[in-house]
C-alpha atoms as a PDB file:
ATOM      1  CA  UNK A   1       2.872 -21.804  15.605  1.00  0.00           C
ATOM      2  CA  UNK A   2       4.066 -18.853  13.177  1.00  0.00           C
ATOM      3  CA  UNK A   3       6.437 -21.473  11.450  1.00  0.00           C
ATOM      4  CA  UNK A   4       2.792 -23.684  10.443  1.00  0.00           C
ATOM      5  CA  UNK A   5       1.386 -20.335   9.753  1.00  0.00           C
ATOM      6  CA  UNK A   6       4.220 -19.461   7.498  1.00  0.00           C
ATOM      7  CA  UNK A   7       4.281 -22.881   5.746  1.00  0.00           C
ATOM      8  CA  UNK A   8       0.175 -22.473   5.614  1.00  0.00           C
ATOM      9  CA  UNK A   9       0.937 -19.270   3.971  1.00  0.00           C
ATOM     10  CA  UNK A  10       3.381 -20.402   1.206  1.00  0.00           C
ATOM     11  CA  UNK A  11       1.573 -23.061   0.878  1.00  0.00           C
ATOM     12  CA  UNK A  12      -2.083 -21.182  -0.098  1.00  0.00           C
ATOM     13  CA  UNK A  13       0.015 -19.197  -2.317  1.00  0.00           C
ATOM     14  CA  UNK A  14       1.341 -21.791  -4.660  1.00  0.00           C
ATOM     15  CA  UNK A  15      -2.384 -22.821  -5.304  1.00  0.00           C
ATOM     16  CA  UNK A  16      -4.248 -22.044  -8.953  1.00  0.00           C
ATOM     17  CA  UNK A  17      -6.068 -18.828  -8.564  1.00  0.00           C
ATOM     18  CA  UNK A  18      -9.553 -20.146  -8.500  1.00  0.00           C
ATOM     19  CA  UNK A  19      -8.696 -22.823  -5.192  1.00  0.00           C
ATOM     20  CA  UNK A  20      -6.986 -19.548  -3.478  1.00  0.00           C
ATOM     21  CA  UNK A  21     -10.480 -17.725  -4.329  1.00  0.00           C
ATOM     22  CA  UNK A  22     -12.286 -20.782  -3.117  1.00  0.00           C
ATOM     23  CA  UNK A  23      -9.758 -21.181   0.360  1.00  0.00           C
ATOM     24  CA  UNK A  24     -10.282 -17.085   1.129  1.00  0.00           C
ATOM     25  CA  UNK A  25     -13.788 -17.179   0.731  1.00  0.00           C
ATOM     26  CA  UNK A  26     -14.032 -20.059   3.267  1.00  0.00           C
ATOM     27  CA  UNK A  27     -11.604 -18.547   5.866  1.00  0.00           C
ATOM     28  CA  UNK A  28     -14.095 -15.216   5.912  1.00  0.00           C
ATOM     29  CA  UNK A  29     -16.885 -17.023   6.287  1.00  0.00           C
ATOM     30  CA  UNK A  30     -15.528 -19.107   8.824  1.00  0.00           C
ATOM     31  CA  UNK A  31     -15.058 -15.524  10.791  1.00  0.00           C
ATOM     32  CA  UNK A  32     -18.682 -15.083  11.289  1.00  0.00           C
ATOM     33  CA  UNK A  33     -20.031 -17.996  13.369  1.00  0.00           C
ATOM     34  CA  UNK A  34     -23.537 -16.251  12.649  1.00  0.00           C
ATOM     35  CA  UNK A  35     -24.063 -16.484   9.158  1.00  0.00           C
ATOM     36  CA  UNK A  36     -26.886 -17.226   7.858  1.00  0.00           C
ATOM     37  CA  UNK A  37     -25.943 -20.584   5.687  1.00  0.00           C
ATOM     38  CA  UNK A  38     -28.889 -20.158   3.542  1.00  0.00           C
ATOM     39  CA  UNK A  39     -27.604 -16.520   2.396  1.00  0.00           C
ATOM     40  CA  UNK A  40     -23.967 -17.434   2.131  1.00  0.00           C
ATOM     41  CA  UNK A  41     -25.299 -19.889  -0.555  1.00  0.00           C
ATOM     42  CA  UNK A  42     -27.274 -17.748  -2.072  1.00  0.00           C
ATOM     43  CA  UNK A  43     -24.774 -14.883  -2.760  1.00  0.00           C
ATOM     44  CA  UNK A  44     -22.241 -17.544  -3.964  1.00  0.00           C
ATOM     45  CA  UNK A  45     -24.986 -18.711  -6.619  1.00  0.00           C
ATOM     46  CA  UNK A  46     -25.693 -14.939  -7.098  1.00  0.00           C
ATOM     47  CA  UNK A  47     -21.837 -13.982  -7.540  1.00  0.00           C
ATOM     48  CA  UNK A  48     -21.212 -16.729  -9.744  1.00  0.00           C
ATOM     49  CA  UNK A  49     -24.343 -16.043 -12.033  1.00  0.00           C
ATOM     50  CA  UNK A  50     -23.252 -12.495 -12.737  1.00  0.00           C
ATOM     51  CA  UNK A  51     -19.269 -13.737 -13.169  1.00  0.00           C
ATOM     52  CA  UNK A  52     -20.476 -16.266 -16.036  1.00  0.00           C
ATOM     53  CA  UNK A  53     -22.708 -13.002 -17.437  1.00  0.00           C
ATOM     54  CA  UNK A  54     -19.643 -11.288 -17.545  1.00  0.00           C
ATOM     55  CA  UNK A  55     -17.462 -13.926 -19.313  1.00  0.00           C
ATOM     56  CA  UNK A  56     -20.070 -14.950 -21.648  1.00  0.00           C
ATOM     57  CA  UNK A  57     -20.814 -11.091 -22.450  1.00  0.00           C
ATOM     58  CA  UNK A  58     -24.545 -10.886 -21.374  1.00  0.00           C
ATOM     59  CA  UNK A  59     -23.692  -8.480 -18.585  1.00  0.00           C
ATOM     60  CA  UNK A  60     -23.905  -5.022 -19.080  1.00  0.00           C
ATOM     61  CA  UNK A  61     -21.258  -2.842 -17.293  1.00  0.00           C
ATOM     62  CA  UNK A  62     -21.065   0.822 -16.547  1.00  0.00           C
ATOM     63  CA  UNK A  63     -17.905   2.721 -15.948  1.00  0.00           C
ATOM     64  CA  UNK A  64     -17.129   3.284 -12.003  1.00  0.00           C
ATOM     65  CA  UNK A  65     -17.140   6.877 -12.747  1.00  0.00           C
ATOM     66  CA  UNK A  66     -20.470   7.129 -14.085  1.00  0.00           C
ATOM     67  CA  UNK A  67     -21.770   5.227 -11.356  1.00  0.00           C
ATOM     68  CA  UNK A  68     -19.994   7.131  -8.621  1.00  0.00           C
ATOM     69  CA  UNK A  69     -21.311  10.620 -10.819  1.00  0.00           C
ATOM     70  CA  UNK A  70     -24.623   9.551 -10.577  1.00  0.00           C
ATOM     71  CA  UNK A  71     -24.337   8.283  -6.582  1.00  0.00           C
ATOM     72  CA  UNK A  72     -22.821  11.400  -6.154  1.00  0.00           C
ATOM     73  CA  UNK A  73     -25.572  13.711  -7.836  1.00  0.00           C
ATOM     74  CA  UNK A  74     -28.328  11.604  -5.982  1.00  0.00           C
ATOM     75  CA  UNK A  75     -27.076  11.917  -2.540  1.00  0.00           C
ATOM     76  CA  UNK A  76     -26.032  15.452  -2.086  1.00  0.00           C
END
């Protein structure tokens, strides 16, 4: 068994980026027997909707440590 797992292994590795993203993602979710199809689908549309505002510059971004300042300031 930790042979396969080892050739499993290298073998996720050597795949493009995006497919390793893609294979992750459906190992975690596979974890939870329990979720909620409906919501896994719609975080995946919401993830990728803010990933293309970010490539296509629409999004606009903070710096972490203004937003951790301001989390900070509001929960003390």
């Amino acid at each position: 068994m930790a042979v396969l797992l080892k050739k499993m292994t290298n073998d996720a590795l050597s795949l493009p980026k995006k497919e390793r993203a893609k294979l992750a993602h459906e190992l975690i979710v596979s974890l939870d027997e329990h979720l909620d199809s409906d919501v896994s689908d719609a975080w995946e549309k919401e993830i990728c909707r803010r990933v293309k505002e970010i490539k296509d510059g629409t999004a606009k971004g903070r710096p972490a440590e203004q937003v951790l300042s301001e989390i900070k300031a509001k929960y003390k």
